[in-house]
Each structure stands twice: as structure tokens, then as C-alpha cells.
Protein backbone atom coordinates (compact mmCIF):
# COMPACT_ATOMS: atom_id res chain seq x y z
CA UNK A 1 13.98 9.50 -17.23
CA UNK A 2 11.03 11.78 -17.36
CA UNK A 3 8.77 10.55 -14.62
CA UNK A 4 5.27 12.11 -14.46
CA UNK A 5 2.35 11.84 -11.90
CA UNK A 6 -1.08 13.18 -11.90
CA UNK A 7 -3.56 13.38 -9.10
CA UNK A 8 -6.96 14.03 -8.99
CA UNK A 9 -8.97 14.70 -5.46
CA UNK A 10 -12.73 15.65 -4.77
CA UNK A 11 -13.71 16.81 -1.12
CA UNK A 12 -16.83 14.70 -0.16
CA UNK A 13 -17.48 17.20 2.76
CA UNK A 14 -15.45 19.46 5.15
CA UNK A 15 -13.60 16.64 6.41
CA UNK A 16 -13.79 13.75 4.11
CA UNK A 17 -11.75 14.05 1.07
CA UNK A 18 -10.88 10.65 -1.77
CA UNK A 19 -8.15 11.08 -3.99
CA UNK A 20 -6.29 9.42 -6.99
CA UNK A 21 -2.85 9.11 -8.22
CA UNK A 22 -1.15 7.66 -11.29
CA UNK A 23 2.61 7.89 -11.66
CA UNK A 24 4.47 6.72 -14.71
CA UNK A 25 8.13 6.50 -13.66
CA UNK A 26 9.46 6.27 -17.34
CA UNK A 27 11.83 3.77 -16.86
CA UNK A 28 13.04 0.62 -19.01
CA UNK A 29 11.10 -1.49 -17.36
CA UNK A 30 7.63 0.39 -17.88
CA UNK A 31 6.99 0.89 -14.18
CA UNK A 32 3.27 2.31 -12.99
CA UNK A 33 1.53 3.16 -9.62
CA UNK A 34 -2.11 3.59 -9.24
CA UNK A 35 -3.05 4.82 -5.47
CA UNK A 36 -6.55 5.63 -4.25
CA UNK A 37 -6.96 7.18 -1.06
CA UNK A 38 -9.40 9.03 1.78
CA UNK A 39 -7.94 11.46 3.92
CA UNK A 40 -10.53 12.53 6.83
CA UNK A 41 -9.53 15.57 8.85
CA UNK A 42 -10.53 15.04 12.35
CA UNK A 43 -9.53 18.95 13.30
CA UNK A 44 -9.81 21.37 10.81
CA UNK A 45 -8.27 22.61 8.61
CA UNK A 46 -5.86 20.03 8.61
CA UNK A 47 -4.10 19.96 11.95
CA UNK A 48 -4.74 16.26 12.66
CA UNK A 49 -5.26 13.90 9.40
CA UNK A 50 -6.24 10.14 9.20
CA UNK A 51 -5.57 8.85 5.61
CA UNK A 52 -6.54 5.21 3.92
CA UNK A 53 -4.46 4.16 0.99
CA UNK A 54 -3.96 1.39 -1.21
CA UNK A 55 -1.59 1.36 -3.54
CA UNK A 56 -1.13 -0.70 -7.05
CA UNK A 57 2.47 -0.88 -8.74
CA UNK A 58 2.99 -2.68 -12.02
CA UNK A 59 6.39 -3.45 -14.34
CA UNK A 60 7.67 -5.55 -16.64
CA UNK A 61 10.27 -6.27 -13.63
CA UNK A 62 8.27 -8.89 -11.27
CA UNK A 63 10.22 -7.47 -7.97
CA UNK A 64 8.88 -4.02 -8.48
CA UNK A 65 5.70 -4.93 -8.84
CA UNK A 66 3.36 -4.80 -5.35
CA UNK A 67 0.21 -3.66 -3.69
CA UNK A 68 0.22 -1.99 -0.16
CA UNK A 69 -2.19 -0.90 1.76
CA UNK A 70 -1.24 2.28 4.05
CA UNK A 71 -3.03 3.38 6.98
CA UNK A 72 -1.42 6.82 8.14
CA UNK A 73 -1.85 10.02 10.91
CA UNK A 74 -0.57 13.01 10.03
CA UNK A 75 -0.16 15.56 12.83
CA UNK A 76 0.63 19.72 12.65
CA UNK A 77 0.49 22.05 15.46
């Protein structure tokens, strides 16, 4: 397979940025993700990161297809 992804993100402000993902996974059973997300940086530049996602999948396999919704901290030092 030849999977292929492409994001496109827009900072709102220093510390607020949204985000969009679509990922074909080029399978035989025509599997797609949409995600949308905000990331906000509560200590710049990015040491400490809360992020929002939700997440779409879709197939023409039932079990692979979900939504999620993600809430995440990400943490450098």
C-alpha cells in the first residue's frame, strides 16, 4: 500500500493553534481518517501542550470504522 496523509494547521495566536488531517491508508477496504484538532501551548514555545481532537475514520470494513474524541498533554523539559 501507498498510504498518504496531509495536514493543514493555522496559528490563531501565540498559543492557540487548529489543525486538520486527512489520511488515506490505501488499502482494499478504502479506509479514511479525517481529524480536526486545537493544540494551546500553555508555556511557550511548546514546553507544555494541551491538545483537543476528534477524530473521523471511514471503510468499507464496518469494524474499522469509528470516531474518537482525544483530549491530550504533552510535556518537554
Amino acid at each position: 500500500t501507498s498510504p498518504l496523509g496531509l495536514t493543514l494547521a493555522y496559528m490563531l495566536a501565540d498559543d492557540m493553534e487548529i489543525a486538520v488531517r486527512h489520511e488515506d491508508f490505501d488499502d482494499a477496504f478504502d479506509t479514511t481518517r479525517l481529524t480536526a484538532g486545537v493544540n494551546y501551548y500553555a508555556i511557550a514555545p511548546n514546553s507544555v501542550v494541551w491538545q483537543l481532537n476528534y477524530s473521523d475514520s471511514s471503510s468499507d470494513f464496518e469494524e474499522f470504522e469509528t470516531e474518537l474524541i482525544q483530549i491530550g498533554l504533552l510535556a518537554s523539559f
